[in-house]
PDB file of N, CA and C in Angstrom:
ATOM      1  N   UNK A   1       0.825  -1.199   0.000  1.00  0.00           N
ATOM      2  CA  UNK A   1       0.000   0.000   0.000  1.00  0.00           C
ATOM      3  C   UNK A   1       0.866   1.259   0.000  1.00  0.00           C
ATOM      4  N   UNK A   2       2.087   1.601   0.649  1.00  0.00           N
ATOM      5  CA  UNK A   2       3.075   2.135   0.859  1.00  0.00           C
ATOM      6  C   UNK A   2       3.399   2.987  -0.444  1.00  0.00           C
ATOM      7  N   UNK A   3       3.838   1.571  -1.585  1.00  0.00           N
ATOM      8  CA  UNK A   3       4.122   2.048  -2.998  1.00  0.00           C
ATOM      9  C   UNK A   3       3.127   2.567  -3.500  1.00  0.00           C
ATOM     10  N   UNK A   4       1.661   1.872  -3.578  1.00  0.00           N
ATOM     11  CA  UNK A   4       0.523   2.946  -4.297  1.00  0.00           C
ATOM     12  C   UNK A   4       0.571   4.495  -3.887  1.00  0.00           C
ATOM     13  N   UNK A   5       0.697   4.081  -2.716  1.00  0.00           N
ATOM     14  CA  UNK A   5       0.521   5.869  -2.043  1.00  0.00           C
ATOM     15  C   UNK A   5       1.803   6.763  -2.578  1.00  0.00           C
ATOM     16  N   UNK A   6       3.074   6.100  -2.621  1.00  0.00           N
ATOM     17  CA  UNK A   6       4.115   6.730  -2.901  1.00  0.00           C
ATOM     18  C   UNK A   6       3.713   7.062  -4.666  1.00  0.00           C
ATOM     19  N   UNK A   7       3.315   6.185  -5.496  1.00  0.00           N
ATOM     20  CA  UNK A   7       3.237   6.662  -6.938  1.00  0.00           C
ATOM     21  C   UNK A   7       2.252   7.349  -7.407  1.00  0.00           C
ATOM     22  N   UNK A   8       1.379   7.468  -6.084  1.00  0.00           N
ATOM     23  CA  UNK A   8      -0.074   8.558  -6.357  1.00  0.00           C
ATOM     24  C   UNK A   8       0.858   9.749  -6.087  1.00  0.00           C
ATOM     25  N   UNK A   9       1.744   9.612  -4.819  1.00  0.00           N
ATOM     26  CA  UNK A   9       2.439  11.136  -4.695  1.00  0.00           C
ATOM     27  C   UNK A   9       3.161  11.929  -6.430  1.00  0.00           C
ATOM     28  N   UNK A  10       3.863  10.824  -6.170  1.00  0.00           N
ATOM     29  CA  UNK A  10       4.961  10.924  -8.037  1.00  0.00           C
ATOM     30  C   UNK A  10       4.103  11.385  -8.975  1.00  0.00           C
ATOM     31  N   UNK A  11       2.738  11.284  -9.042  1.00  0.00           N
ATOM     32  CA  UNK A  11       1.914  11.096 -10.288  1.00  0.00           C
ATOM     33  C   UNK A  11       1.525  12.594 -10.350  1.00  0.00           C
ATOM     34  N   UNK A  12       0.834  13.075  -8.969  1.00  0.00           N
ATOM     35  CA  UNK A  12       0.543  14.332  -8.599  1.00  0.00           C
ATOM     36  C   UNK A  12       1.598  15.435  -9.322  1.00  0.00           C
ATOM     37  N   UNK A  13       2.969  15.085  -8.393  1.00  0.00           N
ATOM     38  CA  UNK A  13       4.226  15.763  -8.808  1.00  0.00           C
ATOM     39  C   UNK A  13       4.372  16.043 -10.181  1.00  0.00           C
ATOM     40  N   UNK A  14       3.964  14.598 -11.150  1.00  0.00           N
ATOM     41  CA  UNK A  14       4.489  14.974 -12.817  1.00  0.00           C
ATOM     42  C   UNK A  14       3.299  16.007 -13.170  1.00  0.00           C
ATOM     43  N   UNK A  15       2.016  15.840 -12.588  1.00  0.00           N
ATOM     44  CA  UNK A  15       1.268  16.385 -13.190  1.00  0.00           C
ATOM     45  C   UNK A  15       1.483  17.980 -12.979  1.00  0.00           C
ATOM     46  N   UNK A  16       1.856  18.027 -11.457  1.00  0.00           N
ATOM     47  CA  UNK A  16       1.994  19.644 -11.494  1.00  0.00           C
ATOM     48  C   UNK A  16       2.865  19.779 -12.218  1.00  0.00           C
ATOM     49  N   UNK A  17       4.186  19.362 -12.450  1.00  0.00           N
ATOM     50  CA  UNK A  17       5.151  19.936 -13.392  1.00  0.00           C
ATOM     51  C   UNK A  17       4.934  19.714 -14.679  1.00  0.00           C
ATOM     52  N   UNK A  18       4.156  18.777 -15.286  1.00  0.00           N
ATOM     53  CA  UNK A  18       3.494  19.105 -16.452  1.00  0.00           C
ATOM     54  C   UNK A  18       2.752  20.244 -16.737  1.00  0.00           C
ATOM     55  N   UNK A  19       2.212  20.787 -15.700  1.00  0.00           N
ATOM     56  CA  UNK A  19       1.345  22.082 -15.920  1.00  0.00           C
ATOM     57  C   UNK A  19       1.898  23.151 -15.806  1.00  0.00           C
ATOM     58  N   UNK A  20       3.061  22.723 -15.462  1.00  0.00           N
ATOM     59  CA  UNK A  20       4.136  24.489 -15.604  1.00  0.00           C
ATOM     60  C   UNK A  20       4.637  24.113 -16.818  1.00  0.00           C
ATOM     61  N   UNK A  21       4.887  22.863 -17.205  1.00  0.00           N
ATOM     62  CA  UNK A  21       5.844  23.337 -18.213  1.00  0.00           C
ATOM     63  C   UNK A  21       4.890  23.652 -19.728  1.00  0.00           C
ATOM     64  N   UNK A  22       3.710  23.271 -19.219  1.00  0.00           N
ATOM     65  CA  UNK A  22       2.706  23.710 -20.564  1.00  0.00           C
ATOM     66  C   UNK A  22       2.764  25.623 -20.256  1.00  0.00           C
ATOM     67  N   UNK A  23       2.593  26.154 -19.273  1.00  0.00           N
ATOM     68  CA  UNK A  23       2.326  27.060 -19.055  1.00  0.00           C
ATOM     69  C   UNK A  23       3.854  28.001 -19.885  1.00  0.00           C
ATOM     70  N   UNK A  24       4.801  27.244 -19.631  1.00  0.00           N
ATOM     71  CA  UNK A  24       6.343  27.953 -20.100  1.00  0.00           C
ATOM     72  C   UNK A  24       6.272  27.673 -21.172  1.00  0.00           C
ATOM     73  N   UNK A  25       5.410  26.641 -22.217  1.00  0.00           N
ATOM     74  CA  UNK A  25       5.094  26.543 -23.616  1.00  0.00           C
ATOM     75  C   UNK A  25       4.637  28.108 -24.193  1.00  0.00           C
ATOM     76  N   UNK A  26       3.330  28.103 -23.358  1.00  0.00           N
ATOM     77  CA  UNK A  26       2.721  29.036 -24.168  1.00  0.00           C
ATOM     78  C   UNK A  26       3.570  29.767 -24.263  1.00  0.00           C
ATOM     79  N   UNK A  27       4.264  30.513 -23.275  1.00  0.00           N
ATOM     80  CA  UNK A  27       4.867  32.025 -23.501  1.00  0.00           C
ATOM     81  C   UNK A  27       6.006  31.303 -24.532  1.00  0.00           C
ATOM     82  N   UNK A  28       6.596  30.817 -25.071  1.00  0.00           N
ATOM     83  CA  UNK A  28       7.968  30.250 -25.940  1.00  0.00           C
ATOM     84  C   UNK A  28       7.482  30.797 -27.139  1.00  0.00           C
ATOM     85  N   UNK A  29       8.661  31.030 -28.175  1.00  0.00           N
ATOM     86  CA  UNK A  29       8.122  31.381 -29.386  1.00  0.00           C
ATOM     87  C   UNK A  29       9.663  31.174 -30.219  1.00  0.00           C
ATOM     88  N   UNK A  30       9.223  30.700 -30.931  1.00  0.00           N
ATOM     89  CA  UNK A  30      10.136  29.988 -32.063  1.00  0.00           C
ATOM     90  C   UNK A  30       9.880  30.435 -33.278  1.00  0.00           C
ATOM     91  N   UNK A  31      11.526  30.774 -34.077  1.00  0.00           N
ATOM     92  CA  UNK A  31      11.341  31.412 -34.973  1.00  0.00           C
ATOM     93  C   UNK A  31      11.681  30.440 -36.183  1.00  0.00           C
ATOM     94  N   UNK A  32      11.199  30.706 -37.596  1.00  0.00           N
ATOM     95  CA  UNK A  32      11.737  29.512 -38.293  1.00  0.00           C
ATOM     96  C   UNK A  32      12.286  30.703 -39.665  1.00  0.00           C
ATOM     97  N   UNK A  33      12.963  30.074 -40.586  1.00  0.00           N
ATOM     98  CA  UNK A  33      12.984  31.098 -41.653  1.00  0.00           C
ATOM     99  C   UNK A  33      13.494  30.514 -42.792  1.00  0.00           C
ATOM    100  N   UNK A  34      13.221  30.750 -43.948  1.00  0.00           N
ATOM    101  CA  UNK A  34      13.784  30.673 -45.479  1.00  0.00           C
ATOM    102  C   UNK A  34      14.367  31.426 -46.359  1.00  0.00           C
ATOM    103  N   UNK A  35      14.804  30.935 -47.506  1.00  0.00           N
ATOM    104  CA  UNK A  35      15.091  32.037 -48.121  1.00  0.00           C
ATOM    105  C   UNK A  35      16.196  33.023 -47.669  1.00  0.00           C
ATOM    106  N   UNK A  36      17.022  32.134 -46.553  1.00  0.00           N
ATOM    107  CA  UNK A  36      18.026  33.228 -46.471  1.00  0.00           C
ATOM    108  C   UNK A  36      17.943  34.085 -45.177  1.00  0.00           C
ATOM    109  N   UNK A  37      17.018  33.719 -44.854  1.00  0.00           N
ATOM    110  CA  UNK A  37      16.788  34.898 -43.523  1.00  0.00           C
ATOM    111  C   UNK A  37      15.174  35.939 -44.159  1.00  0.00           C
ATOM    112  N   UNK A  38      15.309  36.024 -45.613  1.00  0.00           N
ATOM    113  CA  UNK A  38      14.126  36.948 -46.265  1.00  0.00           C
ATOM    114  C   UNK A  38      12.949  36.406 -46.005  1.00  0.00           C
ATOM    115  N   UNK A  39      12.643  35.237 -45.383  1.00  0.00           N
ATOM    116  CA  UNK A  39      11.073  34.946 -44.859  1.00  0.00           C
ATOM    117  C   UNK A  39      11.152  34.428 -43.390  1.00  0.00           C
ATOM    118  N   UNK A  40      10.708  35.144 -42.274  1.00  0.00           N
ATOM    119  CA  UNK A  40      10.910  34.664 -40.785  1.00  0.00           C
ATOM    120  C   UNK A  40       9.194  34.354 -40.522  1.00  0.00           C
ATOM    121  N   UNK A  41       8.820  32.959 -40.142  1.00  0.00           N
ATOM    122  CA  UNK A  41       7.555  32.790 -39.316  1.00  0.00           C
ATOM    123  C   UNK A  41       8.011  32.712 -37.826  1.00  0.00           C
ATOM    124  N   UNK A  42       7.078  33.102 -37.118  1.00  0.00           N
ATOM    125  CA  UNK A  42       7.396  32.735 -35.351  1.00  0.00           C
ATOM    126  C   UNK A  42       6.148  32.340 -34.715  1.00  0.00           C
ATOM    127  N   UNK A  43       6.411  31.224 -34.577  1.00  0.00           N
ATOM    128  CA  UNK A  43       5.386  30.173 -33.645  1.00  0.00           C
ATOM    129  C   UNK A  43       5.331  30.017 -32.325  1.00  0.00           C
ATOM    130  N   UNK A  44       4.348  29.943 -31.666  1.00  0.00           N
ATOM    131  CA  UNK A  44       4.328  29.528 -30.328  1.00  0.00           C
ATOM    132  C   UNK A  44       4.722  28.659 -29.427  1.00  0.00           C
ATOM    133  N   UNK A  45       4.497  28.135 -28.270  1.00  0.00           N
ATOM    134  CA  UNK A  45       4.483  27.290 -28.247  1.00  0.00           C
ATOM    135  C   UNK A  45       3.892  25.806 -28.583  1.00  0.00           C
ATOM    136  N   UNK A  46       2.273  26.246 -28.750  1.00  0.00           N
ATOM    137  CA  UNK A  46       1.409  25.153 -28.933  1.00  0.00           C
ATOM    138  C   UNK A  46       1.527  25.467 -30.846  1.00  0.00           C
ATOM    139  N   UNK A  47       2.351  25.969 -31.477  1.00  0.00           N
ATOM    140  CA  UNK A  47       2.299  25.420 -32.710  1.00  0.00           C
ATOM    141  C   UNK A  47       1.690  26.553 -33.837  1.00  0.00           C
ATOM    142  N   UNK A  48       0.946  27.482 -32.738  1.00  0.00           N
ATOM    143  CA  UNK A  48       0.183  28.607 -33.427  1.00  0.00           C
ATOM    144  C   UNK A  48       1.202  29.976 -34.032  1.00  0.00           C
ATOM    145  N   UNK A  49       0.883  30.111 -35.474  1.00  0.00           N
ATOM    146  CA  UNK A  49       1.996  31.106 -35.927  1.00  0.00           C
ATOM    147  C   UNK A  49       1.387  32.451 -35.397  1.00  0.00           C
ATOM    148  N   UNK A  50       2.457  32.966 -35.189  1.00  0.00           N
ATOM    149  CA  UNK A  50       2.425  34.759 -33.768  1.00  0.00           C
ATOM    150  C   UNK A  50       2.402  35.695 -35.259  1.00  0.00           C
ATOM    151  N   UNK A  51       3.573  35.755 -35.577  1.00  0.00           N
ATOM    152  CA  UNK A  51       4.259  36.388 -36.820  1.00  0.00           C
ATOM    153  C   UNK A  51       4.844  36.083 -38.256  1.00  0.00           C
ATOM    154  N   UNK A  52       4.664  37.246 -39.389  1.00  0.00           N
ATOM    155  CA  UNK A  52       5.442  36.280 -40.409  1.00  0.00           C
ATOM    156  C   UNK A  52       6.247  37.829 -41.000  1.00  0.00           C
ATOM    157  N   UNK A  53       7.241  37.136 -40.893  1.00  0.00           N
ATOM    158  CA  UNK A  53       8.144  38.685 -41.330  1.00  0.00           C
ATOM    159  C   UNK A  53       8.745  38.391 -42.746  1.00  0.00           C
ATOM    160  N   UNK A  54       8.636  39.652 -43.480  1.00  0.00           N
ATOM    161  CA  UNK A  54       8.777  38.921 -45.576  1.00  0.00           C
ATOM    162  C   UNK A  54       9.858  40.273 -45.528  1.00  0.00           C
ATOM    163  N   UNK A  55      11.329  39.955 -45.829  1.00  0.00           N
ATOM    164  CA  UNK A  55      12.241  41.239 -46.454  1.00  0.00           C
ATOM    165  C   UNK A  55      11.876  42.277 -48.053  1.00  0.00           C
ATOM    166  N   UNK A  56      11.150  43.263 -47.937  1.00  0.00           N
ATOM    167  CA  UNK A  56      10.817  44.315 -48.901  1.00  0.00           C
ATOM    168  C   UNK A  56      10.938  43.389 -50.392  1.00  0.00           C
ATOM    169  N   UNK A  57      12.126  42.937 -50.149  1.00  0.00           N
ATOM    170  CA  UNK A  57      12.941  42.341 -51.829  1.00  0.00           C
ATOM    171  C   UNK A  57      12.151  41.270 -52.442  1.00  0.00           C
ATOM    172  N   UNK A  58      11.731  40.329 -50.722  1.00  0.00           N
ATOM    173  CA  UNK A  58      11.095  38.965 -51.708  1.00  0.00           C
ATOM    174  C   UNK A  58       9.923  39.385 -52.074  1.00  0.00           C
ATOM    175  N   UNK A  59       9.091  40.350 -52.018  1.00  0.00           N
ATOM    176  CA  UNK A  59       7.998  40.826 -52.195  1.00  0.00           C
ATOM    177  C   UNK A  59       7.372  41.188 -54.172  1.00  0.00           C
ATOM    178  N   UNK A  60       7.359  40.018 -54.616  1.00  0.00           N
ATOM    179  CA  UNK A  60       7.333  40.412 -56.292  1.00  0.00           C
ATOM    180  C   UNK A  60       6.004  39.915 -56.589  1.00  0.00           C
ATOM    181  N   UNK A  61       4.785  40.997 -57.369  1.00  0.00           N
ATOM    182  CA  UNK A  61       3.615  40.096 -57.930  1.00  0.00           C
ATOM    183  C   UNK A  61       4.111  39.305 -58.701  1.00  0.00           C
ATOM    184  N   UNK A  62       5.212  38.972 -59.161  1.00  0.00           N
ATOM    185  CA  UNK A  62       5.430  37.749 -60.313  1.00  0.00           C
ATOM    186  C   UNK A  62       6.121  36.991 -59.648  1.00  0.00           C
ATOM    187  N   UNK A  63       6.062  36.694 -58.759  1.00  0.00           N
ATOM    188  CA  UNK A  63       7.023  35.803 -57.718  1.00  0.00           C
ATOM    189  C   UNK A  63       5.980  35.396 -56.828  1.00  0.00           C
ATOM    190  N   UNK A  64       4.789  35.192 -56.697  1.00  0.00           N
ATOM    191  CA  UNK A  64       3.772  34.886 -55.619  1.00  0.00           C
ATOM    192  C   UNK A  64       4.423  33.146 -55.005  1.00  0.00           C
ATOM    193  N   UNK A  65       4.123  32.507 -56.409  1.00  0.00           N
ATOM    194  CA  UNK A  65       4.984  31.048 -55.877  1.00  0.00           C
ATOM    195  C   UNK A  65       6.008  30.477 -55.341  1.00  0.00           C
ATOM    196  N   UNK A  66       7.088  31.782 -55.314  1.00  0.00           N
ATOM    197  CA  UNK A  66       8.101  31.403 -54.701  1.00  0.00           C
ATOM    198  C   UNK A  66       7.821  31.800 -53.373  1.00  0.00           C
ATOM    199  N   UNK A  67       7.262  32.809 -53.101  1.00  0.00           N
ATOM    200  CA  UNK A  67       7.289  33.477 -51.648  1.00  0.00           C
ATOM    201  C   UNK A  67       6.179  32.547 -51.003  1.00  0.00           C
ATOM    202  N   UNK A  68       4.897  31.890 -51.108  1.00  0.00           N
ATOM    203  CA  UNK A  68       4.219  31.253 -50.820  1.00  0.00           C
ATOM    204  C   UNK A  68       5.018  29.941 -50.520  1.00  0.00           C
ATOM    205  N   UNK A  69       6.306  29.160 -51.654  1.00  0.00           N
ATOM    206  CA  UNK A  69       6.775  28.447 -51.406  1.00  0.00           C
ATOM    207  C   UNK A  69       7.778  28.554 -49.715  1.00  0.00           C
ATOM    208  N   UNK A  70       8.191  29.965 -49.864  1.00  0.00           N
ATOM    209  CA  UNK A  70       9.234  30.228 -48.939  1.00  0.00           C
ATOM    210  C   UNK A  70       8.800  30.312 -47.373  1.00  0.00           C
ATOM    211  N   UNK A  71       7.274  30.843 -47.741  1.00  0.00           N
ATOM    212  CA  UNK A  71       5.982  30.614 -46.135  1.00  0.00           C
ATOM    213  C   UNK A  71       5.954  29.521 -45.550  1.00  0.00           C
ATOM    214  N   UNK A  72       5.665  28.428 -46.580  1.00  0.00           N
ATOM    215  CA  UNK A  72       5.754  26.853 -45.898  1.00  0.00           C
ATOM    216  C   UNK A  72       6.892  26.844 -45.399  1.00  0.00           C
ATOM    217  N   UNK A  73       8.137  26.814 -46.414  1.00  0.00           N
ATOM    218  CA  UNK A  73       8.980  26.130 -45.585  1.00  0.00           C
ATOM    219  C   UNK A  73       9.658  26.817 -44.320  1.00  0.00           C
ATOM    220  N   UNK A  74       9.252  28.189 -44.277  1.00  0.00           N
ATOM    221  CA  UNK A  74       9.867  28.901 -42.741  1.00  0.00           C
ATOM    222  C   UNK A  74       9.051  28.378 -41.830  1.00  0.00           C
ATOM    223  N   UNK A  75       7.898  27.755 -41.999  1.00  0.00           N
ATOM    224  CA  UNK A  75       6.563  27.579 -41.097  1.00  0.00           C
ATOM    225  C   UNK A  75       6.976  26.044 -40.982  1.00  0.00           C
ATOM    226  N   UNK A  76       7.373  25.253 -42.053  1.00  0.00           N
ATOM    227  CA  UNK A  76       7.854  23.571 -41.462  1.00  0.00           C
ATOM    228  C   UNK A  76       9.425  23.741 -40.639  1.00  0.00           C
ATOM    229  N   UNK A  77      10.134  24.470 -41.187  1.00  0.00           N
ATOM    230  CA  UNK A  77      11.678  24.838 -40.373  1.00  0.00           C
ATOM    231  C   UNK A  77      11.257  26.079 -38.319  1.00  0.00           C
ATOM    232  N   UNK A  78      10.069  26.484 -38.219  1.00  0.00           N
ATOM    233  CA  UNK A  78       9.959  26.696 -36.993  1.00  0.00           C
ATOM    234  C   UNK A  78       9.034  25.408 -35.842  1.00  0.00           C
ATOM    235  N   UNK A  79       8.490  24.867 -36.730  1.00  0.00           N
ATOM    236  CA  UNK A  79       8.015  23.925 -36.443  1.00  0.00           C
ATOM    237  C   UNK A  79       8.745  22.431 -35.686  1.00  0.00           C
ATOM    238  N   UNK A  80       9.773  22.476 -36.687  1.00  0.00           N
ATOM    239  CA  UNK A  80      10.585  21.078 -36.508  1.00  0.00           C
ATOM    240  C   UNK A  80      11.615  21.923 -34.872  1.00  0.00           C
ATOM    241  N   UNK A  81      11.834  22.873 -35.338  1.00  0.00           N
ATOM    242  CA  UNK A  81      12.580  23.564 -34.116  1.00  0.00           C
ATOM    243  C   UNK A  81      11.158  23.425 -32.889  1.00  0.00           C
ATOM    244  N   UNK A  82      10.359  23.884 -32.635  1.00  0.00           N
ATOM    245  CA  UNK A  82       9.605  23.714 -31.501  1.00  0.00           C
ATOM    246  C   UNK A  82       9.741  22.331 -31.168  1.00  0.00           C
ATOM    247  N   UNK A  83       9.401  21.363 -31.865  1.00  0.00           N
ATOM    248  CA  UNK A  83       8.875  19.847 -31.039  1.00  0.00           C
ATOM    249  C   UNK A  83       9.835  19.441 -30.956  1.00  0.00           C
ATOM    250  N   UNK A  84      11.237  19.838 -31.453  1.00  0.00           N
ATOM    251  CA  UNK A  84      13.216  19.652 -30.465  1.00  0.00           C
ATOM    252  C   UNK A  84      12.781  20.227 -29.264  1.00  0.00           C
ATOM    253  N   UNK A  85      12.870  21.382 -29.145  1.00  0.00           N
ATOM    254  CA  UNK A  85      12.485  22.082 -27.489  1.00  0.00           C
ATOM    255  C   UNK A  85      11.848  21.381 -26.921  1.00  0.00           C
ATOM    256  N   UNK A  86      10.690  21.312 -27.363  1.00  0.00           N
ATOM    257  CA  UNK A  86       9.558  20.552 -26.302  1.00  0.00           C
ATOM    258  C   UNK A  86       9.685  19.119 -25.874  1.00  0.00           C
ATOM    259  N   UNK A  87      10.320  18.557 -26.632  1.00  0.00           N
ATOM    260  CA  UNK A  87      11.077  17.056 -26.537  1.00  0.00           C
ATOM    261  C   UNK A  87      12.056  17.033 -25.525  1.00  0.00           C
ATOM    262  N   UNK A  88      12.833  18.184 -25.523  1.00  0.00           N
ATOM    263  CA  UNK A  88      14.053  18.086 -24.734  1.00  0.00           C
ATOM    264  C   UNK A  88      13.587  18.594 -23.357  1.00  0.00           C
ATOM    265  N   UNK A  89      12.684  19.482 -23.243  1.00  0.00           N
ATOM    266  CA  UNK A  89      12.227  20.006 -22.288  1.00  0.00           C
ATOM    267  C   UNK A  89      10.637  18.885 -21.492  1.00  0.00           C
ATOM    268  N   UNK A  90      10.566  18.130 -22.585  1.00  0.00           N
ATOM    269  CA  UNK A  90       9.681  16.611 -21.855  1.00  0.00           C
ATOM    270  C   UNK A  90      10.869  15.243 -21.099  1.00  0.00           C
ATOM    271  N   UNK A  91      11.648  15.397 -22.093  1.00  0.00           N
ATOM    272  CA  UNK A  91      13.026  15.012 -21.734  1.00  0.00           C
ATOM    273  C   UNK A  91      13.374  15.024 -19.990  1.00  0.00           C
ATOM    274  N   UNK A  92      13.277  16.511 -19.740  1.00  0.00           N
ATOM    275  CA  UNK A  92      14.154  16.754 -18.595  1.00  0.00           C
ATOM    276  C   UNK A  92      12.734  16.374 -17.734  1.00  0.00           C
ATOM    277  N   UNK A  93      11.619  16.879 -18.002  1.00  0.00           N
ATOM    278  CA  UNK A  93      10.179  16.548 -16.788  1.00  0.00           C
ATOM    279  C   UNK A  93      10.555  15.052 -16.518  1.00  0.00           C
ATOM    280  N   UNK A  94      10.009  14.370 -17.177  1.00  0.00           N
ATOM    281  CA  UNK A  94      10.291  12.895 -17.171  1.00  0.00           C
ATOM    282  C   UNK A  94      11.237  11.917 -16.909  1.00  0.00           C
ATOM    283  N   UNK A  95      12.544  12.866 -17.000  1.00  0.00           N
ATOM    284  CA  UNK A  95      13.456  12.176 -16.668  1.00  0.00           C
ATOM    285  C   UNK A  95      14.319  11.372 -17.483  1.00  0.00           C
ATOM    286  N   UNK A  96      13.696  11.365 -18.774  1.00  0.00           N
ATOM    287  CA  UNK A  96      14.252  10.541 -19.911  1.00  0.00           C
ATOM    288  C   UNK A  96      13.097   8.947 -19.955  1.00  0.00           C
ATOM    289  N   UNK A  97      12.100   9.135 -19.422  1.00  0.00           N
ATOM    290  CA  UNK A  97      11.664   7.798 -19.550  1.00  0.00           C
ATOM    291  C   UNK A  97      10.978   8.056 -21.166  1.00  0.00           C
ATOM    292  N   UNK A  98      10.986   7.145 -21.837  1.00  0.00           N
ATOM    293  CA  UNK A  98      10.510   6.678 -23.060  1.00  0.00           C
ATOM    294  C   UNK A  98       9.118   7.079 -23.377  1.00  0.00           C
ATOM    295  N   UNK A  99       8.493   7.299 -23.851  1.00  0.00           N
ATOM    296  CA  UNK A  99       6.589   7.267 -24.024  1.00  0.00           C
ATOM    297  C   UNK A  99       6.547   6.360 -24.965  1.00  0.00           C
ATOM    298  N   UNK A 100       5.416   5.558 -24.967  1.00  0.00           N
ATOM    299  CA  UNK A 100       5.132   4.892 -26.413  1.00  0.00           C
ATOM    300  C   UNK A 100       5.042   5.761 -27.510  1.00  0.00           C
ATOM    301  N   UNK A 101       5.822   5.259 -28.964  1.00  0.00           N
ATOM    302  CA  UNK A 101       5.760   5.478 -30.027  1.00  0.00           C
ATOM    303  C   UNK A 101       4.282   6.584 -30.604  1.00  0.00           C
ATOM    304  N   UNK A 102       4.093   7.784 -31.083  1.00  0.00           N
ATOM    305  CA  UNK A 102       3.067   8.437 -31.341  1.00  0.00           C
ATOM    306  C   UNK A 102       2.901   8.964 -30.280  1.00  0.00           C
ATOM    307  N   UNK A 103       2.966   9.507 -29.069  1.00  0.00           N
ATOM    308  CA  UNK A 103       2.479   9.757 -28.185  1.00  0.00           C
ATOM    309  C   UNK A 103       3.203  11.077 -27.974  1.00  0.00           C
ATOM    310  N   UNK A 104       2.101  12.272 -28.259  1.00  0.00           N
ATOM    311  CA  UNK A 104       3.123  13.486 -28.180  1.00  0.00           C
ATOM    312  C   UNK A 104       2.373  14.651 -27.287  1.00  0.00           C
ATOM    313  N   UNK A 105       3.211  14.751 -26.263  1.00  0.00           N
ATOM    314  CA  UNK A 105       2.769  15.839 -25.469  1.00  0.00           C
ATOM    315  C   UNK A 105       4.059  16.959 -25.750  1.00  0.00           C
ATOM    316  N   UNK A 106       3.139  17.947 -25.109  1.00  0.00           N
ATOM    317  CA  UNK A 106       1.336  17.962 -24.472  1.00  0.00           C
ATOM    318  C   UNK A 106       0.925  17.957 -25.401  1.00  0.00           C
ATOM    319  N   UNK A 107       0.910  18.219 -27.170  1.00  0.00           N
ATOM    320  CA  UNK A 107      -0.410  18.588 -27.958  1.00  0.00           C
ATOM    321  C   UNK A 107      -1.195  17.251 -27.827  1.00  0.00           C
TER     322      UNK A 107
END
């Protein structure tokens, strides 16, 4: 009975520190960019884009496809940078224990 009670304590514990570290999510913001630095998106923590910053130059009506091209990929390059952070920073909550395969917190 000892151990139940002790891993109800532990369980409590992850959960509060799960809830700070969602809370230190939100405020995080990650920047991603293409093109050189000429297209910056900045994402949140939970994934939601804040900002999208475009340099004067890439700005061409005959260029729509490239700059649209250059949106995605600053928006997949801030992206892949957040769920490193948040990995490493689930990493340290947890301790390094494993989760099953697919299993992605917090989203």
């Amino acid at each position: 009975m000892k151990n139940i009670a002790n891993m109800l304590k532990e369980a409590q514990k992850l959960q509060a520190r799960m809830a700070e570290l969602q809370a230190k999510l939100e405020q995080l913001e990650v920047e991603g960019q293409a093109g050189g630095g000429l297209v910056r998106v900045v994402l949140n923590g939970k994934g939601e884009m804040r900002r999208v910053r475009l340099d004067p130059s890439i700005v061409d009506p005959g260029e729509v496809e490239v700059l649209e091209d250059l949106l995605v990929a600053a928006a997949g390059d801030a992206k892949s940078k957040l769920e490193r952070m948040v990995q490493e920073e689930m990493g340290k909550l947890t301790g390094g224990l494993p989760f099953p395969p697919g299993m992605k917190l917090p989203f």
